[in-house]
C-alpha atoms as a PDB file:
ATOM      1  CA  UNK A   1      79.757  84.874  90.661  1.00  0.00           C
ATOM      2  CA  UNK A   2      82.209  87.173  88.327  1.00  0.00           C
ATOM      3  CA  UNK A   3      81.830  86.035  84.759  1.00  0.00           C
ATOM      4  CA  UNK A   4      79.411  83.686  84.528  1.00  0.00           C
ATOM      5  CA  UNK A   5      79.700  83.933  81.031  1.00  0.00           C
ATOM      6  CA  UNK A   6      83.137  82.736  80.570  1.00  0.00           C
ATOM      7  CA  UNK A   7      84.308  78.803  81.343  1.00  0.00           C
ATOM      8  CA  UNK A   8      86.247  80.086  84.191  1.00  0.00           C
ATOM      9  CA  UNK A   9      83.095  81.767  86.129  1.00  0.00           C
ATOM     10  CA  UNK A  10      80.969  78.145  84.776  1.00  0.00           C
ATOM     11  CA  UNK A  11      83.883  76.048  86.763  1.00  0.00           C
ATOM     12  CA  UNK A  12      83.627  78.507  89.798  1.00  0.00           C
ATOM     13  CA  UNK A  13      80.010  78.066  89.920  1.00  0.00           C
ATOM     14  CA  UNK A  14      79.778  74.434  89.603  1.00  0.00           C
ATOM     15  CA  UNK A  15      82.760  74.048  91.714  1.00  0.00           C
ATOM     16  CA  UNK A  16      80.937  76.461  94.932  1.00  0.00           C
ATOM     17  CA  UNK A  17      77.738  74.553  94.124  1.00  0.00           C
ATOM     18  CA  UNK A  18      79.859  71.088  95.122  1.00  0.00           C
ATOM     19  CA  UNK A  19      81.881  72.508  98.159  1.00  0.00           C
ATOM     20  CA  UNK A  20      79.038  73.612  99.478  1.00  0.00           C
ATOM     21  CA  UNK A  21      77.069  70.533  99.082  1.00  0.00           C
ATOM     22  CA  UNK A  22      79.685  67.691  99.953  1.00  0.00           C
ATOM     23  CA  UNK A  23      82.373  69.746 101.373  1.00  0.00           C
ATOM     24  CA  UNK A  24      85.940  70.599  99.727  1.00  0.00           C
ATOM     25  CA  UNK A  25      87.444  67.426 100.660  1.00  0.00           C
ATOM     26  CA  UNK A  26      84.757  65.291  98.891  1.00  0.00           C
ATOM     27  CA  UNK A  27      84.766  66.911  95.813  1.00  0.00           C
ATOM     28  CA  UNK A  28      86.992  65.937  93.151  1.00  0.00           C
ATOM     29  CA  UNK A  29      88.021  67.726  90.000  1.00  0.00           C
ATOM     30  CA  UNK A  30      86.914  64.858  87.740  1.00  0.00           C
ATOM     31  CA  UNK A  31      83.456  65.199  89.454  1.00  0.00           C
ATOM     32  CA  UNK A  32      83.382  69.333  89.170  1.00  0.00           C
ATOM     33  CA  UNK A  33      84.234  68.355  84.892  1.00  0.00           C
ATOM     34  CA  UNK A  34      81.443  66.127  85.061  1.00  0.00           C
ATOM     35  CA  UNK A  35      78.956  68.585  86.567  1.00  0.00           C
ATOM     36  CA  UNK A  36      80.335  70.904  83.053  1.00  0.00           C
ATOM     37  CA  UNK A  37      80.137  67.642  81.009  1.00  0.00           C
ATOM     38  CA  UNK A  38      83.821  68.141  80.251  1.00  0.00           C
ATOM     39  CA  UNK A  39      87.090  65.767  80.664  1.00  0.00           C
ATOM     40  CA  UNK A  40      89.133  66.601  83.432  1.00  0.00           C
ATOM     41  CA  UNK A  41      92.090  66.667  81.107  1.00  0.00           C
ATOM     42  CA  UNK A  42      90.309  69.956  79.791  1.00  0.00           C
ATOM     43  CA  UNK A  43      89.309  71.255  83.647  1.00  0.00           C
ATOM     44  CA  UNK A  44      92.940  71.183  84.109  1.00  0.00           C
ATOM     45  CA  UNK A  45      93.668  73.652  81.144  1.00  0.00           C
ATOM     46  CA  UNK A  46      91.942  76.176  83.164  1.00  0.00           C
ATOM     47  CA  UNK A  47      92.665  75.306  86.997  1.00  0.00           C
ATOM     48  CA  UNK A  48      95.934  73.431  87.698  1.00  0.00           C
ATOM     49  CA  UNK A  49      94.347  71.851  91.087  1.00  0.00           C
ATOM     50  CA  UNK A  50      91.439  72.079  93.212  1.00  0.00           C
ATOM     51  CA  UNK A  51      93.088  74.513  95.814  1.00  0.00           C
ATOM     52  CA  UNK A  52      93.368  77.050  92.925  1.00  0.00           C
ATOM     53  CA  UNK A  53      89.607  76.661  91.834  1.00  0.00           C
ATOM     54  CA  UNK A  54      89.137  77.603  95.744  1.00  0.00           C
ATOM     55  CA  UNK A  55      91.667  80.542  96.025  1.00  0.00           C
ATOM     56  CA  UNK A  56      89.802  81.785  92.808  1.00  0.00           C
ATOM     57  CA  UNK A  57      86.364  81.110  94.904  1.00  0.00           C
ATOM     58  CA  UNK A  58      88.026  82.786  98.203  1.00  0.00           C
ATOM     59  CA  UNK A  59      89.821  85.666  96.032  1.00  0.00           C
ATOM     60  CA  UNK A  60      85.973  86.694  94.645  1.00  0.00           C
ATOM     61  CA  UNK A  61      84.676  86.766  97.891  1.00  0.00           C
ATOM     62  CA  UNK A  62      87.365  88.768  99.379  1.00  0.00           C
ATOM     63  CA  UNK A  63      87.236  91.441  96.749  1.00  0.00           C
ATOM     64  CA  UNK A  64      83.436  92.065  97.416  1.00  0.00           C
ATOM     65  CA  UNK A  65      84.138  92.539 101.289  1.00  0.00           C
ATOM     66  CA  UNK A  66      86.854  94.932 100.973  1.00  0.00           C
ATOM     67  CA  UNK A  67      85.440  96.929  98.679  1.00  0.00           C
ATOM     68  CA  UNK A  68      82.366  96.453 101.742  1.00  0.00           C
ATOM     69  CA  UNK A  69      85.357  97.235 103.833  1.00  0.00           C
ATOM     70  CA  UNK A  70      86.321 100.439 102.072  1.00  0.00           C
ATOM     71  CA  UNK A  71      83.316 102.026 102.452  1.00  0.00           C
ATOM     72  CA  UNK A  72      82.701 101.710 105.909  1.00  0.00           C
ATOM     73  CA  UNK A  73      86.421 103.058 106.887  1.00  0.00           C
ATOM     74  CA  UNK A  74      86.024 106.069 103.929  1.00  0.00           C
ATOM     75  CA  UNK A  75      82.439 107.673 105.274  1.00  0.00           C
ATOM     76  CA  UNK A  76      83.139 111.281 105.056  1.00  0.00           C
ATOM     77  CA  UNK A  77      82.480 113.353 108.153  1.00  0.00           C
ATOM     78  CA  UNK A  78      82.520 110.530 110.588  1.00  0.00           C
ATOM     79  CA  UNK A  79      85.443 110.499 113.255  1.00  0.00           C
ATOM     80  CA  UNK A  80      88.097 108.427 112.342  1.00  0.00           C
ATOM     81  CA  UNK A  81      87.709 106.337 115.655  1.00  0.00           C
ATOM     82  CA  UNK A  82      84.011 106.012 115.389  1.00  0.00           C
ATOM     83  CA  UNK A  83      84.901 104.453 111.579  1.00  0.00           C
ATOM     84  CA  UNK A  84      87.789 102.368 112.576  1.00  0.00           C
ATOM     85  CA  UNK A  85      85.755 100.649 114.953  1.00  0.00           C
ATOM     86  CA  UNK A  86      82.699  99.779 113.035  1.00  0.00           C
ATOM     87  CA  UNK A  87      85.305  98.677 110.286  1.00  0.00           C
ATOM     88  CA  UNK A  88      86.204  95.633 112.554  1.00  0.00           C
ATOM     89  CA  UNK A  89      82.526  95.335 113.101  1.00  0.00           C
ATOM     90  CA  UNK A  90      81.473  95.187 110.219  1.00  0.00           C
ATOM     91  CA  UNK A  91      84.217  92.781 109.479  1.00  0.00           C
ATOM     92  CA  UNK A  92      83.739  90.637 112.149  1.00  0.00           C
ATOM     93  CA  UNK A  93      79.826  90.265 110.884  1.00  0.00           C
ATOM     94  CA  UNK A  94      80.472  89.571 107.433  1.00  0.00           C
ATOM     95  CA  UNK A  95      82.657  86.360 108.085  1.00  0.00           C
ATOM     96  CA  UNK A  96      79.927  85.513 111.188  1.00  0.00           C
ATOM     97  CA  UNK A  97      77.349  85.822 109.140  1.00  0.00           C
ATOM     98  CA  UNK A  98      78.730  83.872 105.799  1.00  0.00           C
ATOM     99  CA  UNK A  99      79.861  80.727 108.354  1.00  0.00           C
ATOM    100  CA  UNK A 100      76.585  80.789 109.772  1.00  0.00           C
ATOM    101  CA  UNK A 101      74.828  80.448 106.107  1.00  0.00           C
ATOM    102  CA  UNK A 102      77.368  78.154 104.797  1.00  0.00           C
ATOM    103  CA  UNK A 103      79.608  76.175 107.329  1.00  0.00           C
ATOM    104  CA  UNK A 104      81.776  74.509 104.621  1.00  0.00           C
ATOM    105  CA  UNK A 105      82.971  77.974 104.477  1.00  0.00           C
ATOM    106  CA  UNK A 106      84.855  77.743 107.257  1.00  0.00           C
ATOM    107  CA  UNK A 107      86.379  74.345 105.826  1.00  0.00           C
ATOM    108  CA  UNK A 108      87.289  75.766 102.505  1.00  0.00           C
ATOM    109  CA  UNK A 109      89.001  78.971 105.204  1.00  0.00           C
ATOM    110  CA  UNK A 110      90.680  76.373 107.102  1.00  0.00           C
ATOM    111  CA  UNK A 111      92.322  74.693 103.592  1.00  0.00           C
ATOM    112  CA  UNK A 112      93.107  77.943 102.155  1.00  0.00           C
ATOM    113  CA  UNK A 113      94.985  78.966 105.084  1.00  0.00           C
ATOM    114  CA  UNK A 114      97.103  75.742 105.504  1.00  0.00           C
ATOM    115  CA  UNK A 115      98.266  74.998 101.908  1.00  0.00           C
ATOM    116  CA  UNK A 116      98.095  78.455 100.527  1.00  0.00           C
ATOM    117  CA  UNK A 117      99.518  80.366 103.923  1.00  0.00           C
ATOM    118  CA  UNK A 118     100.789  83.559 101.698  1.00  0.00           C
ATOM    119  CA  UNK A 119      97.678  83.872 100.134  1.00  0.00           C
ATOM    120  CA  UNK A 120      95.794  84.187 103.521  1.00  0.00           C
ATOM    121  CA  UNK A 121      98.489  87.004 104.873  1.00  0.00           C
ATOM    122  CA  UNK A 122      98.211  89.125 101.579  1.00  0.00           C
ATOM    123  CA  UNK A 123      94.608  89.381 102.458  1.00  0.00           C
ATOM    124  CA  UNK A 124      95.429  90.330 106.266  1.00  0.00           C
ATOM    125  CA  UNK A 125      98.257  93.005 104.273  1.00  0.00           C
ATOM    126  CA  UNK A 126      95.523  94.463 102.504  1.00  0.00           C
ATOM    127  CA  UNK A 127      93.152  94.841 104.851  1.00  0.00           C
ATOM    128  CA  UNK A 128      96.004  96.494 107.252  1.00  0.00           C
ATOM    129  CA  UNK A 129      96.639  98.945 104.628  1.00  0.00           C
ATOM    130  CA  UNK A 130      92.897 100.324 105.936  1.00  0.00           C
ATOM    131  CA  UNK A 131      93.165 100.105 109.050  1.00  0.00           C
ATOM    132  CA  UNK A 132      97.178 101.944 108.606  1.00  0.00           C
ATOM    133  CA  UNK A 133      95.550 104.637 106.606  1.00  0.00           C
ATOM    134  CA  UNK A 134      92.644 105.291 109.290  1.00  0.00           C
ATOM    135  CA  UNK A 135      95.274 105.689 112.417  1.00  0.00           C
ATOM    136  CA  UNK A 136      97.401 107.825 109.812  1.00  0.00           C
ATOM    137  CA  UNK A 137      93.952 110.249 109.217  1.00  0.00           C
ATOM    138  CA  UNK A 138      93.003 109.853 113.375  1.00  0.00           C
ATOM    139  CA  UNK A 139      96.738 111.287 113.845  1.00  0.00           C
ATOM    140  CA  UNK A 140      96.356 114.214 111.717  1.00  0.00           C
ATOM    141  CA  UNK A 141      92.973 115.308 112.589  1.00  0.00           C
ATOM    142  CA  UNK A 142      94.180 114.795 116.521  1.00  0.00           C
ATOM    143  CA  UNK A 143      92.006 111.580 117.315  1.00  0.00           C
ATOM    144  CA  UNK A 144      94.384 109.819 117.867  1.00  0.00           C
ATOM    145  CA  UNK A 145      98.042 110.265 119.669  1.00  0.00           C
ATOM    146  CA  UNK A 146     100.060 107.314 117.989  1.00  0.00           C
ATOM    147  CA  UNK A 147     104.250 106.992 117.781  1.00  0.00           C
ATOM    148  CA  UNK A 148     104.445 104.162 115.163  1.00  0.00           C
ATOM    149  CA  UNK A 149     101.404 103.708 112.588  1.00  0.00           C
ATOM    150  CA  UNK A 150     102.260 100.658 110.732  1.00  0.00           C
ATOM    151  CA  UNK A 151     103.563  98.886 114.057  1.00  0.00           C
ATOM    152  CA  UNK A 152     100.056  99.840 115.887  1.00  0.00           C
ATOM    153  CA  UNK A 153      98.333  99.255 112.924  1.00  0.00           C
ATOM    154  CA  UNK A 154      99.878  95.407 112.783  1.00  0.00           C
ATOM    155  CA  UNK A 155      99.113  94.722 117.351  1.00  0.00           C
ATOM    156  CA  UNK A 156      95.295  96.342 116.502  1.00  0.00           C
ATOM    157  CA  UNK A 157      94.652  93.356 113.809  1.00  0.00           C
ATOM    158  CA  UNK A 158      96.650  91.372 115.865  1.00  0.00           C
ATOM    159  CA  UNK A 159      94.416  92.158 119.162  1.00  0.00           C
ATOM    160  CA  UNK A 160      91.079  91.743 116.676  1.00  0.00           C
ATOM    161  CA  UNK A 161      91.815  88.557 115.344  1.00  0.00           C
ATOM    162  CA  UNK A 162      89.268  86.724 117.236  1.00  0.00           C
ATOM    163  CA  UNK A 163      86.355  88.862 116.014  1.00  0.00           C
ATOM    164  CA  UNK A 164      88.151  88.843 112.280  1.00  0.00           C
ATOM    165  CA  UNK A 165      87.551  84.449 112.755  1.00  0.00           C
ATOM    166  CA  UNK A 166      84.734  84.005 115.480  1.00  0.00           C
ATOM    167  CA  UNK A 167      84.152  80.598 114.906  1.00  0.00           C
ATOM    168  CA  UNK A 168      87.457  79.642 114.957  1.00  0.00           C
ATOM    169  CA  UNK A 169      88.098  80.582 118.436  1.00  0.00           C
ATOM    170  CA  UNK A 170      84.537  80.227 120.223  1.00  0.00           C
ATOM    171  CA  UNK A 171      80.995  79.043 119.624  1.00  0.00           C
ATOM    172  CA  UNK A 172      79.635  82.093 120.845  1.00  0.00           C
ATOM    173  CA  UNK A 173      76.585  83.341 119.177  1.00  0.00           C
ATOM    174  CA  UNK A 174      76.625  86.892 117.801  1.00  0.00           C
ATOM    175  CA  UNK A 175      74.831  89.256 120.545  1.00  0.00           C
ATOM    176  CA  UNK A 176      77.713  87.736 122.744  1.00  0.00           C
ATOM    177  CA  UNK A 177      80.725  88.231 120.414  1.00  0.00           C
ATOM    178  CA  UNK A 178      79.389  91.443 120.200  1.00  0.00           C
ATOM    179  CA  UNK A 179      79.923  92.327 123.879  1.00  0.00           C
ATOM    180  CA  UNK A 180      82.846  90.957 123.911  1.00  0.00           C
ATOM    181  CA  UNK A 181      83.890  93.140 120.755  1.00  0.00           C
ATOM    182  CA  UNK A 182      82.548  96.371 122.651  1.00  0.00           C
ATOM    183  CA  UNK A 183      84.299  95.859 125.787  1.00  0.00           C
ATOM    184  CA  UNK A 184      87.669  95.311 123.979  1.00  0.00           C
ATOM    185  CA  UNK A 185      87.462  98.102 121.027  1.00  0.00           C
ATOM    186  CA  UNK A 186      86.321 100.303 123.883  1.00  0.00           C
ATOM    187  CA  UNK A 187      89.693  99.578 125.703  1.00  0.00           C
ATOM    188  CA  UNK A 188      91.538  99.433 122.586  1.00  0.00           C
ATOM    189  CA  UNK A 189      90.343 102.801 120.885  1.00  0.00           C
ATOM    190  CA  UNK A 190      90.375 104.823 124.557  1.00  0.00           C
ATOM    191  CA  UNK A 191      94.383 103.301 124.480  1.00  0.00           C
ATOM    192  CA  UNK A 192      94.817 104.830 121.165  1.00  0.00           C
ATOM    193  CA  UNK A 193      92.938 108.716 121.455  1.00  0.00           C
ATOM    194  CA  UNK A 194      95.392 111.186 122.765  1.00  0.00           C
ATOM    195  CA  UNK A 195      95.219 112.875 126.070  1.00  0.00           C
ATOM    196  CA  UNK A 196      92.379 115.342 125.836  1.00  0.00           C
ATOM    197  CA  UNK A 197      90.577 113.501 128.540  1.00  0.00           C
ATOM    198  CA  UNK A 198      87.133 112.955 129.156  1.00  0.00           C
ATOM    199  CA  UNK A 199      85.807 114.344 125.427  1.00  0.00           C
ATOM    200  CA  UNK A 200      88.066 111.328 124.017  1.00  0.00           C
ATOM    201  CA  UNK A 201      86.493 108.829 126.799  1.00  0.00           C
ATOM    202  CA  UNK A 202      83.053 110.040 125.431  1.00  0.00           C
ATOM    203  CA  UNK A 203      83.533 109.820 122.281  1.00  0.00           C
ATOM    204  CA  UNK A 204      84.456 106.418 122.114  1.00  0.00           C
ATOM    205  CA  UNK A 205      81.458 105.443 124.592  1.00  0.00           C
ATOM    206  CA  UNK A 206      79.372 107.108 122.467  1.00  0.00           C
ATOM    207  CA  UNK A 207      80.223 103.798 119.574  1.00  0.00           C
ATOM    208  CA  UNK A 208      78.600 101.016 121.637  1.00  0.00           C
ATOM    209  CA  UNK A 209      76.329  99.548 120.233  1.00  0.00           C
ATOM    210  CA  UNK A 210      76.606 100.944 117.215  1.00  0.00           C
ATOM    211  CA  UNK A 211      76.243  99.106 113.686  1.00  0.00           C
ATOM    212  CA  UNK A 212      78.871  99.769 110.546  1.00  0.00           C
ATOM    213  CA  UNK A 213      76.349 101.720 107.813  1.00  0.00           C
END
């Protein structure tokens, strides 16, 4: 937790530590002041609500997994395609992973993205800024044969939106969401190479399987 030091990290802390506990819906602010033997009236200086102690919770989180993000899609001399895909993998992973170790995660998600819907689509805006810029480097360096960047750069997070929320779509576990992510970033990426043929086909084969470093 950022600033654990400050009374706005010490609220953040002892709010996660309640969320995760009882759940978001259980938890009330006059309990999280009690927890920092404050009055609520004082809790309220800092936070105006509970949803904004969780965007601030959600915002941390997201800001350590696209900085994660940003060095998967930035590895320098790997093909653009090979990074693009292991960017949704590792993507995909990271939210599987956190849900798995802490369902009221995916409670707090499912708040967040009802009563704070622009908050949830800057975060998709920012991560399709990385995914824009890799189709914009495949294109130059020949990878890729693409017309419109931003508009194939909004369908490909569109088309991965399952793996970006597995457990809001399925309850598969993860060695079958992850054949399910090959066989469609296969299709996807061999959609997207231009038409050089079979070393484009081979190329993309040649990312099965394969785990974002």
């Amino acid at each position: 937790m950022v600033c654990k030091d400050t009374m706005c990290g010490r609220i953040l802390e002892a709010a996660t530590k309640r969320f995760k506990h009882y759940g978001y819906s259980k938890t009330s602010m006059a309990e999280i002041a009690a927890d920092l033997q404050m009055s609520p009236g004082n809790l309220y200086r800092y936070f105006p609500g509970k949803i904004d102690i969780a965007l601030a919770i959600a915002e941390e989180h997201n800001a350590a997994q696209f900085e994660d993000l940003k060095k998967v899609a930035e590895r320098p001399g790997v093909p653009v395609i090979e990074r693009l895909r292991d960017f949704f993998y590792a993507d995909m992973v990271q939210t599987y992973q956190m849900i798995e170790r802490d369902p009221r995660t995916f409670e707090l998600a499912q708040i967040i993205k009802t009563e704070r819907p622009a908050w949830v689509n800057g975060h998709l805006a920012r991560e399709r800024e990385l995914i824009n810029a890799l189709l914009l480097e495949g294109v130059a360096s020949g990878e890729f044969d693409i017309p419109d960047v931003p508009f194939t750069a909004e369908m490909l997070q569109a088309a991965m939106m399952k793996f970006r929320y597995p457990q809001l779509w399925s309850n598969l576990k993860l060695p079958a969401l992850e054949r399910e992510f090959d066989g469609v970033t296969r299709l996807l990426l061999f959609g997207l190479a231009g038409r050089t043929g079979t070393a484009r086909h081979c190329q993309i084969e040649g990312v099965e399987g394969r785990e974002a470093a």
